[in-house]
C-alpha atoms as a PDB file:
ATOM      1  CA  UNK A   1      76.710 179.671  26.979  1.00  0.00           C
ATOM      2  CA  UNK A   2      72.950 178.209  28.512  1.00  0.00           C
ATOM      3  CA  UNK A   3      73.009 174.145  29.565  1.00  0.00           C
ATOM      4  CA  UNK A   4      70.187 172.365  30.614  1.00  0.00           C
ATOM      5  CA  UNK A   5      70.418 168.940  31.727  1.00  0.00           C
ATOM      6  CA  UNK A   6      67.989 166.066  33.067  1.00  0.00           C
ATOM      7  CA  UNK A   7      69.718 162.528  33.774  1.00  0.00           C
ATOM      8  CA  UNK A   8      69.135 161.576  30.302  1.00  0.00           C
ATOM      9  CA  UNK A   9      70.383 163.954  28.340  1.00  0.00           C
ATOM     10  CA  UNK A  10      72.744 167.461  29.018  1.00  0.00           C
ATOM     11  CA  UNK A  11      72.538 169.926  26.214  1.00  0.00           C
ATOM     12  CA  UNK A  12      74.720 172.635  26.022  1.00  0.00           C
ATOM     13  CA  UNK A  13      74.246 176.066  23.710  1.00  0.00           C
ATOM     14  CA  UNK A  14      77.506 178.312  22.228  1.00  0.00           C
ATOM     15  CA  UNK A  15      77.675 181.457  20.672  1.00  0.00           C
ATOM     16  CA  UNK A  16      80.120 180.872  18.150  1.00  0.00           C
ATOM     17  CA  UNK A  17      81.465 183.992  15.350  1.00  0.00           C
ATOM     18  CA  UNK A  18      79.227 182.292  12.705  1.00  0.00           C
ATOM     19  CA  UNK A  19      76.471 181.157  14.540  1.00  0.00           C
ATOM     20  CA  UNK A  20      75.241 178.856  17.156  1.00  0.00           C
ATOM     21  CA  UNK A  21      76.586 175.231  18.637  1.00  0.00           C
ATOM     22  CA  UNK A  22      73.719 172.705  20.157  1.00  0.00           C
ATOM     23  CA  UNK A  23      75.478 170.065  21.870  1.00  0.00           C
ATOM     24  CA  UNK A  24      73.919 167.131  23.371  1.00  0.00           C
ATOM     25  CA  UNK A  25      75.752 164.528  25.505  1.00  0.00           C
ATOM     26  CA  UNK A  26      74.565 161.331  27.258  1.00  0.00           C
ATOM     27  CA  UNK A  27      73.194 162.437  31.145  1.00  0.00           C
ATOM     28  CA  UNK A  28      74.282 159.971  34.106  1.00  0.00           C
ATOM     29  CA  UNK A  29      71.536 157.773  33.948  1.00  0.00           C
ATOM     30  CA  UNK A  30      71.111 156.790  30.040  1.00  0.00           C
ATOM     31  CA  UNK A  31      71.520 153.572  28.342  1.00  0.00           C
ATOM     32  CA  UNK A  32      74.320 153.482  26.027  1.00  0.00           C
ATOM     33  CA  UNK A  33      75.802 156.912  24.584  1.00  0.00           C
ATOM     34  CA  UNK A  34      73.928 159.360  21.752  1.00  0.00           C
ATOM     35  CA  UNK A  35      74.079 157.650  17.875  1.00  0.00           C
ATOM     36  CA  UNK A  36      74.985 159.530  15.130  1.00  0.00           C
ATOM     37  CA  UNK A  37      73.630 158.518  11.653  1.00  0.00           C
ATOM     38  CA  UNK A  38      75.391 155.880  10.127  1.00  0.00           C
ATOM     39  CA  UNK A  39      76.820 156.101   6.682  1.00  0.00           C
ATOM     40  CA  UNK A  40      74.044 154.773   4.460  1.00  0.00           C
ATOM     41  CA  UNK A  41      71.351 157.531   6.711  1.00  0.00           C
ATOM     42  CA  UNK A  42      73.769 159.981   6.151  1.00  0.00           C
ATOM     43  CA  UNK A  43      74.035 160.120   2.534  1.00  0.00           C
ATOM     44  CA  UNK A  44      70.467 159.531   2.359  1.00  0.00           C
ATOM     45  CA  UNK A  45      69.510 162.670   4.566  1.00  0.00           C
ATOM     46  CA  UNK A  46      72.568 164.967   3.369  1.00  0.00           C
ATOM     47  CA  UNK A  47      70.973 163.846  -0.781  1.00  0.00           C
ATOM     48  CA  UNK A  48      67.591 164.842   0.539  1.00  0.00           C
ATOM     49  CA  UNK A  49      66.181 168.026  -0.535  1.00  0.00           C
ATOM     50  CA  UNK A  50      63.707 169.321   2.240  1.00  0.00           C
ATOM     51  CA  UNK A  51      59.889 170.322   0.978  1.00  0.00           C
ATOM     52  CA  UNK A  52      59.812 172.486   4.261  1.00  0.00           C
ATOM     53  CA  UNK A  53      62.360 173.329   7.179  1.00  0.00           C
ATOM     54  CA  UNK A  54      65.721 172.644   6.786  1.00  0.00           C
ATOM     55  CA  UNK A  55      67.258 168.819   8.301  1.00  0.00           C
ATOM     56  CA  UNK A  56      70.036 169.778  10.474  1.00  0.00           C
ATOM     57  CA  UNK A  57      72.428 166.649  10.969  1.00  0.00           C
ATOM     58  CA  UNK A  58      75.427 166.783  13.667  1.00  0.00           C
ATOM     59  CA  UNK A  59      78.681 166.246  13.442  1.00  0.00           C
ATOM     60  CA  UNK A  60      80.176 163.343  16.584  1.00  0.00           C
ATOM     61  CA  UNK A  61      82.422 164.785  18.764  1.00  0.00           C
ATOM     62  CA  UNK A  62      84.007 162.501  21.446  1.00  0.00           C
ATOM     63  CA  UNK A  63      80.790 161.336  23.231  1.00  0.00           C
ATOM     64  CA  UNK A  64      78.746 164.349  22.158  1.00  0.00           C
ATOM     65  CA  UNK A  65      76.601 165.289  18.942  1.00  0.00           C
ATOM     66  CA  UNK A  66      77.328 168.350  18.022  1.00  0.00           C
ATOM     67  CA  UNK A  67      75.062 170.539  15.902  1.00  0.00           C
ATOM     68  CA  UNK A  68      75.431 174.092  14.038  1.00  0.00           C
ATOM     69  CA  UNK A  69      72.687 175.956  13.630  1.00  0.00           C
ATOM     70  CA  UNK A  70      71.532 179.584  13.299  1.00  0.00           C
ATOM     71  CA  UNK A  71      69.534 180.019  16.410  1.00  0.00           C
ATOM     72  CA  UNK A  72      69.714 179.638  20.014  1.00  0.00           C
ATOM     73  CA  UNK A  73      65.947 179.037  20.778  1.00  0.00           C
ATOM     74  CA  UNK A  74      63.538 176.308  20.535  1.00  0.00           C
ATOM     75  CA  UNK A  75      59.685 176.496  19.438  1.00  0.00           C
ATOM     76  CA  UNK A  76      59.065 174.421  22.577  1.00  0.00           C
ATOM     77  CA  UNK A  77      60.711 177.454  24.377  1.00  0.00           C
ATOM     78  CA  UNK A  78      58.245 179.597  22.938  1.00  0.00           C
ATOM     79  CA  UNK A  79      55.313 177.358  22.988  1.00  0.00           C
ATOM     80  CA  UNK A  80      55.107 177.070  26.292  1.00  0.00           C
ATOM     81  CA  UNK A  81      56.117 180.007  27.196  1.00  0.00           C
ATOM     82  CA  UNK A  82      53.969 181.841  24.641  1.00  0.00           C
ATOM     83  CA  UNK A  83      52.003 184.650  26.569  1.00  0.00           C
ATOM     84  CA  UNK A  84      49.617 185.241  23.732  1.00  0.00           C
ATOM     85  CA  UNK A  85      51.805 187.748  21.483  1.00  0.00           C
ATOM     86  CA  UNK A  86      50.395 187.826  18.023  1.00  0.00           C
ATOM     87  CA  UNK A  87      54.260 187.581  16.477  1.00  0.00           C
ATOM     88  CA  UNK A  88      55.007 184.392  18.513  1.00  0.00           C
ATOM     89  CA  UNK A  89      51.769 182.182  17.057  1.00  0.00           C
ATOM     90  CA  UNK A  90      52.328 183.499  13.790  1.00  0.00           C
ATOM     91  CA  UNK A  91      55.997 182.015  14.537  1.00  0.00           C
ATOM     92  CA  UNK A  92      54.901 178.462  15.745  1.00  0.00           C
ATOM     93  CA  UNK A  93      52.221 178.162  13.270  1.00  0.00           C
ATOM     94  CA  UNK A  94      54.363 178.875  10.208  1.00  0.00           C
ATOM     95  CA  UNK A  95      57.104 176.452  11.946  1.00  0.00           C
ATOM     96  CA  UNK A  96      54.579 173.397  12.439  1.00  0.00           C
ATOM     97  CA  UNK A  97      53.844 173.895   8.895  1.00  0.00           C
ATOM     98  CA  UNK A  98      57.058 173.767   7.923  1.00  0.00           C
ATOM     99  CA  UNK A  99      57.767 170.494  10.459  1.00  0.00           C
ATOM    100  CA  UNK A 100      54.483 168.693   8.488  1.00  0.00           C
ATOM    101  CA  UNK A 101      56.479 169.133   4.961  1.00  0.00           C
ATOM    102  CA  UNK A 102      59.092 168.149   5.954  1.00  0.00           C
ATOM    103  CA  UNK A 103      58.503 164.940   7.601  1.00  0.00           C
ATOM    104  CA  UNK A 104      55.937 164.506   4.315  1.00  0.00           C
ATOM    105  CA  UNK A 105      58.948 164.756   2.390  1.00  0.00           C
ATOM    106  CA  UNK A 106      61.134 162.364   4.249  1.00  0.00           C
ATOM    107  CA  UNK A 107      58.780 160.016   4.700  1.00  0.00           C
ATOM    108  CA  UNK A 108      58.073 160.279   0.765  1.00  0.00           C
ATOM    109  CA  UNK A 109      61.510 160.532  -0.929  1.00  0.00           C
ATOM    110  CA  UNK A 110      63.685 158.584   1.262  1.00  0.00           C
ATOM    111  CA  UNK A 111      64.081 155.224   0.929  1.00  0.00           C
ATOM    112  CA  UNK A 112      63.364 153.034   4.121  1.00  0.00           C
ATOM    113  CA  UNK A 113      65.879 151.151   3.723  1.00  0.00           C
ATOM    114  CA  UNK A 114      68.561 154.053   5.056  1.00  0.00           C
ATOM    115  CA  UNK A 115      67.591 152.892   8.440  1.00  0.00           C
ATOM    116  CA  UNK A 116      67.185 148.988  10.032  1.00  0.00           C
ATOM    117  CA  UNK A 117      65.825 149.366  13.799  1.00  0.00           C
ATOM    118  CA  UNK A 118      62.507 150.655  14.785  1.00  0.00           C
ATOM    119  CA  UNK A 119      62.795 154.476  16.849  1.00  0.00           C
ATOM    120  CA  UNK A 120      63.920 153.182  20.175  1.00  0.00           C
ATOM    121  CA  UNK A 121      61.406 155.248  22.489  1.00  0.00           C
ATOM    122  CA  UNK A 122      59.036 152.068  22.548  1.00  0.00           C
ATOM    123  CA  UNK A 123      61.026 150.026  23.517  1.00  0.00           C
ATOM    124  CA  UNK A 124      62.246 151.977  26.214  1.00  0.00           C
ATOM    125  CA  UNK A 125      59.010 152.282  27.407  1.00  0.00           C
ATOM    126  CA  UNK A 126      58.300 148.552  27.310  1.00  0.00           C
ATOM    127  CA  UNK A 127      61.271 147.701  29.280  1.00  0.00           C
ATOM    128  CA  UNK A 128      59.741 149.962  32.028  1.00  0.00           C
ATOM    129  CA  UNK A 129      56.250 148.542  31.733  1.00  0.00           C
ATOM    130  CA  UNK A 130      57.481 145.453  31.842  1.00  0.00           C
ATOM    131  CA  UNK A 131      60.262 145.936  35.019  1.00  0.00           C
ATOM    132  CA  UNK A 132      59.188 148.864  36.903  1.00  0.00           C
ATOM    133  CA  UNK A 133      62.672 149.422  37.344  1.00  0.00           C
ATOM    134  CA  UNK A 134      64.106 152.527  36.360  1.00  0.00           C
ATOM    135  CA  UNK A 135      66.014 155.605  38.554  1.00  0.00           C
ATOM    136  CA  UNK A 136      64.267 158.304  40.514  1.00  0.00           C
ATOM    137  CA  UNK A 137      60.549 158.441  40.238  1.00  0.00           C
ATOM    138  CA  UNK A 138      60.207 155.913  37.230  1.00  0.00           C
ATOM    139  CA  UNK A 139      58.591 152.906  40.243  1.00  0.00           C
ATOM    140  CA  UNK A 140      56.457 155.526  41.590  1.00  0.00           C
ATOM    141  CA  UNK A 141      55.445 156.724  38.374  1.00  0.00           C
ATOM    142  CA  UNK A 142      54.836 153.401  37.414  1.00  0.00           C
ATOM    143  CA  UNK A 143      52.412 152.388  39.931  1.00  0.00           C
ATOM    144  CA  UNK A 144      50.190 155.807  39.682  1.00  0.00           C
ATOM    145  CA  UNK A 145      49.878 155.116  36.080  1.00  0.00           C
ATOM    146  CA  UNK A 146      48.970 151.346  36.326  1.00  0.00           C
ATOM    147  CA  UNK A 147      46.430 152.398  39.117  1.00  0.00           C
ATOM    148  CA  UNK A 148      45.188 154.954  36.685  1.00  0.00           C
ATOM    149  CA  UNK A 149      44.942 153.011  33.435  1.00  0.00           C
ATOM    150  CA  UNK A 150      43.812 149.851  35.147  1.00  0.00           C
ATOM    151  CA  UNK A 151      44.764 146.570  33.539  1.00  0.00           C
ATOM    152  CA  UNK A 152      42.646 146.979  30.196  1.00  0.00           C
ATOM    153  CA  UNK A 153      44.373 150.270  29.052  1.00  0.00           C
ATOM    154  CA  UNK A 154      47.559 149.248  30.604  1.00  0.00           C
ATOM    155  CA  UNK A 155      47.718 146.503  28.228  1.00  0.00           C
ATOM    156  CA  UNK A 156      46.586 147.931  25.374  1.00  0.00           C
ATOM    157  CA  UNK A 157      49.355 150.379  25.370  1.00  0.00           C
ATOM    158  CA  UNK A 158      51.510 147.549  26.141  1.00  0.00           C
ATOM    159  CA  UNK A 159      50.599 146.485  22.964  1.00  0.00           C
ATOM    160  CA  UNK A 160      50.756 149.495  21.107  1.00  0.00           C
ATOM    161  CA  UNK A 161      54.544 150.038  21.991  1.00  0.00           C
ATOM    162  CA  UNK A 162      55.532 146.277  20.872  1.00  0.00           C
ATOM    163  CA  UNK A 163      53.800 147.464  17.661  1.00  0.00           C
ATOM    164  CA  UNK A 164      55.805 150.379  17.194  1.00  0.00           C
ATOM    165  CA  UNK A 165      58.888 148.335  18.415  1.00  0.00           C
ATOM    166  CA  UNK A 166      58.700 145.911  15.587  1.00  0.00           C
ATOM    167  CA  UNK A 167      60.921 146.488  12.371  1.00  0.00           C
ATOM    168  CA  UNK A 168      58.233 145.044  10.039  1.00  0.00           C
ATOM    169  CA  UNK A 169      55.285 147.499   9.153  1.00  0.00           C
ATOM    170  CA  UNK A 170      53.203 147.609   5.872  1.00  0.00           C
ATOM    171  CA  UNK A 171      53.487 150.615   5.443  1.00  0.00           C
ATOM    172  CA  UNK A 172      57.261 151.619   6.558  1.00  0.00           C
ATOM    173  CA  UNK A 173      58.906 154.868   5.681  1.00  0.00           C
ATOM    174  CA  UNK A 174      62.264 156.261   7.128  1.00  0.00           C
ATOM    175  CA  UNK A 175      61.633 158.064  10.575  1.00  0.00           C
ATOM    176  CA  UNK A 176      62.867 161.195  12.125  1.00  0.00           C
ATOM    177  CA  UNK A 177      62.379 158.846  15.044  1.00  0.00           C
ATOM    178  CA  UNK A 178      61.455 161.554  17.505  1.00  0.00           C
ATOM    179  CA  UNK A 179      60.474 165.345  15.574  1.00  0.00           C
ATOM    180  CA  UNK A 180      59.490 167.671  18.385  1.00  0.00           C
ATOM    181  CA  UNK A 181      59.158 171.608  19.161  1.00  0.00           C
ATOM    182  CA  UNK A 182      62.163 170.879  21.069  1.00  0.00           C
ATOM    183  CA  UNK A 183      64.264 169.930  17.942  1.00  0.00           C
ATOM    184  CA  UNK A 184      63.347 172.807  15.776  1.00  0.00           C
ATOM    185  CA  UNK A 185      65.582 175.400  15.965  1.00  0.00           C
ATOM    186  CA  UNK A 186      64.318 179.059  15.125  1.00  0.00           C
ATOM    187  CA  UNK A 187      66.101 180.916  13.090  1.00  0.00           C
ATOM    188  CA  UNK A 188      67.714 184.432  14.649  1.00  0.00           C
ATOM    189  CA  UNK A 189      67.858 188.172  12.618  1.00  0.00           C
ATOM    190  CA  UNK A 190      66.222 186.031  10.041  1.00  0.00           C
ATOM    191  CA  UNK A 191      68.133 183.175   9.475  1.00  0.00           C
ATOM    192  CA  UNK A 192      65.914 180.048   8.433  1.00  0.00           C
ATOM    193  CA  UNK A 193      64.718 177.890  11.100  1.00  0.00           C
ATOM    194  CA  UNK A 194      65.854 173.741  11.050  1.00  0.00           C
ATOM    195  CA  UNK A 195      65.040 170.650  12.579  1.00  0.00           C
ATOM    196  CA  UNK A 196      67.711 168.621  14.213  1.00  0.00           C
ATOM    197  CA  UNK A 197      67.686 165.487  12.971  1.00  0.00           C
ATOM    198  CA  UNK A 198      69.175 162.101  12.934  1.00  0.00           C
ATOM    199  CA  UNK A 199      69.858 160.524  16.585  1.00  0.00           C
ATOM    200  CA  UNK A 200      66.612 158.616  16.249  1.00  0.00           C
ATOM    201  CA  UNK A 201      66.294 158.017  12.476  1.00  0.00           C
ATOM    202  CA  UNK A 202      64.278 154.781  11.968  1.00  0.00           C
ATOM    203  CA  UNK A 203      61.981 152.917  10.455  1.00  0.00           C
ATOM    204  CA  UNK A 204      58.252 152.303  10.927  1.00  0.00           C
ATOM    205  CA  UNK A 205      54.966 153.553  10.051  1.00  0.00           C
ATOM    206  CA  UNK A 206      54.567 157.380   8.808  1.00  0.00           C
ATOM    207  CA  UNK A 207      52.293 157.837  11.626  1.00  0.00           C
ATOM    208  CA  UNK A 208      54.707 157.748  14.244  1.00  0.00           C
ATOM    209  CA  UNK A 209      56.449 161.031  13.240  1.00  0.00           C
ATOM    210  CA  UNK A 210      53.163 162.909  13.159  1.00  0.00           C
ATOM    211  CA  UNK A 211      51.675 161.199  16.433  1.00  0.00           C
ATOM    212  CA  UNK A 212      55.237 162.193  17.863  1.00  0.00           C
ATOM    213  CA  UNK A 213      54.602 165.473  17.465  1.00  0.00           C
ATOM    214  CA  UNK A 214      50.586 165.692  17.852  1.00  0.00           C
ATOM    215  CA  UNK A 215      51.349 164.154  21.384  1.00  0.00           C
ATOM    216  CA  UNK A 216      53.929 166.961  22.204  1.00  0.00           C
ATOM    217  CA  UNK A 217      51.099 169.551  21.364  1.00  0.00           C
ATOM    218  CA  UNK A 218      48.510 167.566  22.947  1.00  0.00           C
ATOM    219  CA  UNK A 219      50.625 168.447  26.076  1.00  0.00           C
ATOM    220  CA  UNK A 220      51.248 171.458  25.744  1.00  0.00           C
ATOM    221  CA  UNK A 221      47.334 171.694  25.825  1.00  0.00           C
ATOM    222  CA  UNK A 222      47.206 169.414  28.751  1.00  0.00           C
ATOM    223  CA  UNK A 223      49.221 172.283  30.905  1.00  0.00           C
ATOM    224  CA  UNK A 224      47.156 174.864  29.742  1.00  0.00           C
ATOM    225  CA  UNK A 225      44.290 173.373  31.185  1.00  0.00           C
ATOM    226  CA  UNK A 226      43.036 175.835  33.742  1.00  0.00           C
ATOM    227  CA  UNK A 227      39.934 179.048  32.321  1.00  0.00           C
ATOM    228  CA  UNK A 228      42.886 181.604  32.261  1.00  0.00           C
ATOM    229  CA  UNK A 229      44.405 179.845  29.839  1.00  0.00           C
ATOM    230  CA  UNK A 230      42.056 179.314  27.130  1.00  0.00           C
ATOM    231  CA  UNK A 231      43.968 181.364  24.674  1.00  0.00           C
ATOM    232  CA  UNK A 232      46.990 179.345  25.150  1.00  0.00           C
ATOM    233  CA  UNK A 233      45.130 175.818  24.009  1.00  0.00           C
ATOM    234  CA  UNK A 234      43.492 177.750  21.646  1.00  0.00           C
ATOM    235  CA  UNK A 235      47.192 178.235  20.427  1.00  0.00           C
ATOM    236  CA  UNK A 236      48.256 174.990  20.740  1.00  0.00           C
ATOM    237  CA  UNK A 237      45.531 173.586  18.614  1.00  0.00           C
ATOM    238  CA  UNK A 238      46.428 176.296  15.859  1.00  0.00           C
ATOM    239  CA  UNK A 239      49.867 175.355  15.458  1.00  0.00           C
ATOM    240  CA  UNK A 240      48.532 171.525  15.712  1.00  0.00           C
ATOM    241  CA  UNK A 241      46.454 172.413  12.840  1.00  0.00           C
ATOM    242  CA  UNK A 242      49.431 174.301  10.949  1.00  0.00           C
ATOM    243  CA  UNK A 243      51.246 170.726  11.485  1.00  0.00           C
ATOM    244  CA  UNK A 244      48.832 168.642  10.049  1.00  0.00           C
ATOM    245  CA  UNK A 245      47.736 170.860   7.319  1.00  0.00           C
ATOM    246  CA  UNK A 246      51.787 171.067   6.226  1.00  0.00           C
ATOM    247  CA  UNK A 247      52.008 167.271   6.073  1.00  0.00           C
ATOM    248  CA  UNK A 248      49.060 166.825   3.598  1.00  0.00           C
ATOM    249  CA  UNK A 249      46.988 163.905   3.323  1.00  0.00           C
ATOM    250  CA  UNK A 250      47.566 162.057   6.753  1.00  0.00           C
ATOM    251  CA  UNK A 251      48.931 158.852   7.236  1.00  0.00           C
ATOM    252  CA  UNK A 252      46.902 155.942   8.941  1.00  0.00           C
ATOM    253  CA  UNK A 253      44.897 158.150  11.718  1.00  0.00           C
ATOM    254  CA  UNK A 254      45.109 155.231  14.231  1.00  0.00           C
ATOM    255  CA  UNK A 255      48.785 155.183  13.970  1.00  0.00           C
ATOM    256  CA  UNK A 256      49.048 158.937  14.691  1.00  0.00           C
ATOM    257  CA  UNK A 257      46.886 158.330  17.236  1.00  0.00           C
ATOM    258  CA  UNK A 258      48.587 155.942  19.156  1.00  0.00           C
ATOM    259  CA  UNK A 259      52.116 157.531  18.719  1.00  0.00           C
ATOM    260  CA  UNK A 260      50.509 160.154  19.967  1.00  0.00           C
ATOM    261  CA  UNK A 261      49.491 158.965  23.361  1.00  0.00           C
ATOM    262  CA  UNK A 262      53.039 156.825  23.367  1.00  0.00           C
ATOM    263  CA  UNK A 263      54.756 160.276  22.671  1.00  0.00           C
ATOM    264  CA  UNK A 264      52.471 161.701  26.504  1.00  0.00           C
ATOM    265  CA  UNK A 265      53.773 158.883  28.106  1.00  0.00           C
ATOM    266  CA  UNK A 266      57.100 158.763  27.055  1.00  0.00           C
ATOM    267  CA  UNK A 267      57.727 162.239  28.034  1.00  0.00           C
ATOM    268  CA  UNK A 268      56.032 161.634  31.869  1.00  0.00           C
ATOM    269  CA  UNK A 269      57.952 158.885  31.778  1.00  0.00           C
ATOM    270  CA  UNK A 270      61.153 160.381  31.005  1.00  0.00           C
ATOM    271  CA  UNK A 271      60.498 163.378  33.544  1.00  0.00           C
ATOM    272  CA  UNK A 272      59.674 160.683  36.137  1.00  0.00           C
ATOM    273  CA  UNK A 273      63.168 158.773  35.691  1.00  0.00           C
ATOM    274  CA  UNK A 274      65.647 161.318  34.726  1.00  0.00           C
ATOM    275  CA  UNK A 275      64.502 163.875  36.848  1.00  0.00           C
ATOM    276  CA  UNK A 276      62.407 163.010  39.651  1.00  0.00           C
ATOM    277  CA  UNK A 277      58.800 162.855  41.230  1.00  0.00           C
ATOM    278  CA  UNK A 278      56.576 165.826  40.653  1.00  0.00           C
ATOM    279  CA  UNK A 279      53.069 165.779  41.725  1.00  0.00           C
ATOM    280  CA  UNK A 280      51.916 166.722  37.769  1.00  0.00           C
ATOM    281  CA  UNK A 281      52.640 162.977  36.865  1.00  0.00           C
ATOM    282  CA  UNK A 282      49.312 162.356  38.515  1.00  0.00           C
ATOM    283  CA  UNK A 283      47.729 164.316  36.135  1.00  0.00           C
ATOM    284  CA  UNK A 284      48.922 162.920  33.492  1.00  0.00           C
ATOM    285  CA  UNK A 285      48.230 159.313  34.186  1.00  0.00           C
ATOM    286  CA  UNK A 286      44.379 160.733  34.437  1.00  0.00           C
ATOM    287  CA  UNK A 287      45.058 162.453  30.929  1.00  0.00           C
ATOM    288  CA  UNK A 288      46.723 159.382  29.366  1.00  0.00           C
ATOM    289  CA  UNK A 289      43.476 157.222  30.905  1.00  0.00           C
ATOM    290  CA  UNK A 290      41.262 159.903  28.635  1.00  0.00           C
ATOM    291  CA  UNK A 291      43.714 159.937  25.752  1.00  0.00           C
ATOM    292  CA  UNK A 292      43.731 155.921  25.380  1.00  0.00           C
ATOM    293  CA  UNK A 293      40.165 155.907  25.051  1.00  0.00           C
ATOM    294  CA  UNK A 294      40.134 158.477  22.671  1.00  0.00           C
ATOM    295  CA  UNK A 295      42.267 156.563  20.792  1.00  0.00           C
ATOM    296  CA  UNK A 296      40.140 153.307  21.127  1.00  0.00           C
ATOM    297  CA  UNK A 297      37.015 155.142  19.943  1.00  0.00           C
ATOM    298  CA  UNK A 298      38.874 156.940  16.931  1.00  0.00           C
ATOM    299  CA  UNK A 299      37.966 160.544  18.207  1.00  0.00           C
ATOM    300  CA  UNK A 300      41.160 161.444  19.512  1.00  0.00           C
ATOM    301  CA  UNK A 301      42.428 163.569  16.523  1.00  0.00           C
ATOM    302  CA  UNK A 302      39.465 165.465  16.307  1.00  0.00           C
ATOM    303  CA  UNK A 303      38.494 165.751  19.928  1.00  0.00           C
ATOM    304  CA  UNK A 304      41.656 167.631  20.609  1.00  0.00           C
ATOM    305  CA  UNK A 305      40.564 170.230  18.401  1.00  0.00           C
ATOM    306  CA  UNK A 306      43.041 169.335  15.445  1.00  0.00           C
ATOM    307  CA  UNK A 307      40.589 167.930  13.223  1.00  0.00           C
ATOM    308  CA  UNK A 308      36.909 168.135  12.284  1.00  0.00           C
ATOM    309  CA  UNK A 309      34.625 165.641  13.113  1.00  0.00           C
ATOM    310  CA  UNK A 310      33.642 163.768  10.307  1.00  0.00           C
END
């Protein structure tokens, strides 16, 4: 058995005689327990035939989802831990393509109507922005990043999470709610690899999904940052490309965009309030004062290195 655990969320993995258990259970300091898909979402998903990786829905047990899989390793495991073995990026790249299909698919074949509330990350966010409140480092965190952003940026993502917290879009599609490298699941011996799906499913623009993920590769450049690592972001902006490039014709770029940064902060946040202080949070509110402006100017996509300039 291998558990990790942050105050948010404990995860638990078990060898079972026919393959693997995930379980996730609520950590100390979250809001509410973890939501399974309801009946409508289930049907929905479970009638679904994937264009890519495989949706892997979990079963509720008690006050934990419980998921079962063929595989006992993430691609965030090997992302960032990738130490520039040729077998490992061919791995991740032909997984982020997979990811992009599927979410193309999902967002293309299932009716929005499976879900009714917008993914909840923004909103947790917003209550944070708004309070400062939160446990651990989430008041410390807060003022480094307000210092960092200054007012202007601060309220423009302000405004990008109420966006992305409202129900009502133009252009709505059901929503993963929160794909990441964290959530795919490679397959072991050769069993198919799968995407764990459905605590977050949603509604909102298709951009979210893929900003969700661009912002989760975005950092894994971000910690790669130093000369000795060039291969690594060179890596991380292959398998961004393999994600995009799997999804097809992109949904509203500024959308992705701003996900994207949401997606940065979300996760500092996160780290800051449900597991402590770490001097890297500084960094990132410098990064996420770079990344907004990207945004703002439109060149955020292709100044990562995921796109070409136009």
């Amino acid at each position: 058995m291998e558990e990790f655990e942050t105050g948010y969320q404990r995860t638990a993995v078990y060898r079972t005689d026919s393959g693997y258990l995930w379980v996730r259970s609520p950590g100390p300091d979250r809001l509410g327990g973890m939501v399974e898909p309801g009946p409508e979402q289930r049907a929905a998903l479970t009638a679904h035939t994937p264009r890519g990786m495989a949706l892997r829905l979990a079963e509720k047990v008690d006050e934990s989802l419980v998921y079962r899989v063929q595989g006992c390793e993430t691609a965030a495991r090997v992302a960032f831990g990738w130490q520039g073995g040729a077998d490992g990026l061919e791995r991740l790249v032909s997984a982020a393509h997979a990811v992009g299909r599927s979410l193309a698919g999902l967002h293309a074949d299932v009716l929005a109507t499976a879900a009714e509330s917008s993914p909840p990350a923004p909103s947790r966010v917003i209550r944070w922005m708004s309070t400062e409140q939160g446990p651990r480092g989430a008041a410390a965190f807060h003022g480094v990043l307000h210092t960092h952003l200054g007012p202007a940026r601060w309220r423009r993502v302000l405004r990008w999470c109420q966006e992305f917290a409202e129900p009502g879009h133009a252009d709505t599609v059901l929503l993963h709610g929160a794909p990441s490298l964290g959530s795919v699941i490679l397959g072991s011996e050769g069993a198919a690899d799968c995407l764990l799906t459905g605590e977050e499913v949603s509604r909102g623009p298709a951009g979210y999904d893929v900003g969700w993920l661009v912002g989760e590769i975005l950092e894994w450049d971000m910690t790669a940052s130093a000369p000795e690592n060039t291969a690594k972001r060179a890596a991380a902006r292959h398998v961004g490309r393999a994600l995009l490039g799997g999804y097809g014709t992109l949904p509203d770029t500024t959308a992705v965009s701003r996900a994207a940064v949401l997606r940065v902060l979300t996760h500092a946040h996160d780290f800051a309030a449900y597991r402590g202080w770490h001097p890297e949070l500084a960094q990132y509110a410098r990064s996420l004062s770079r990344l907004v402006d990207e945004t703002c100017a439109g060149t955020l996509l292709a100044s990562s290195g995921l796109l070409q300039n136009p």
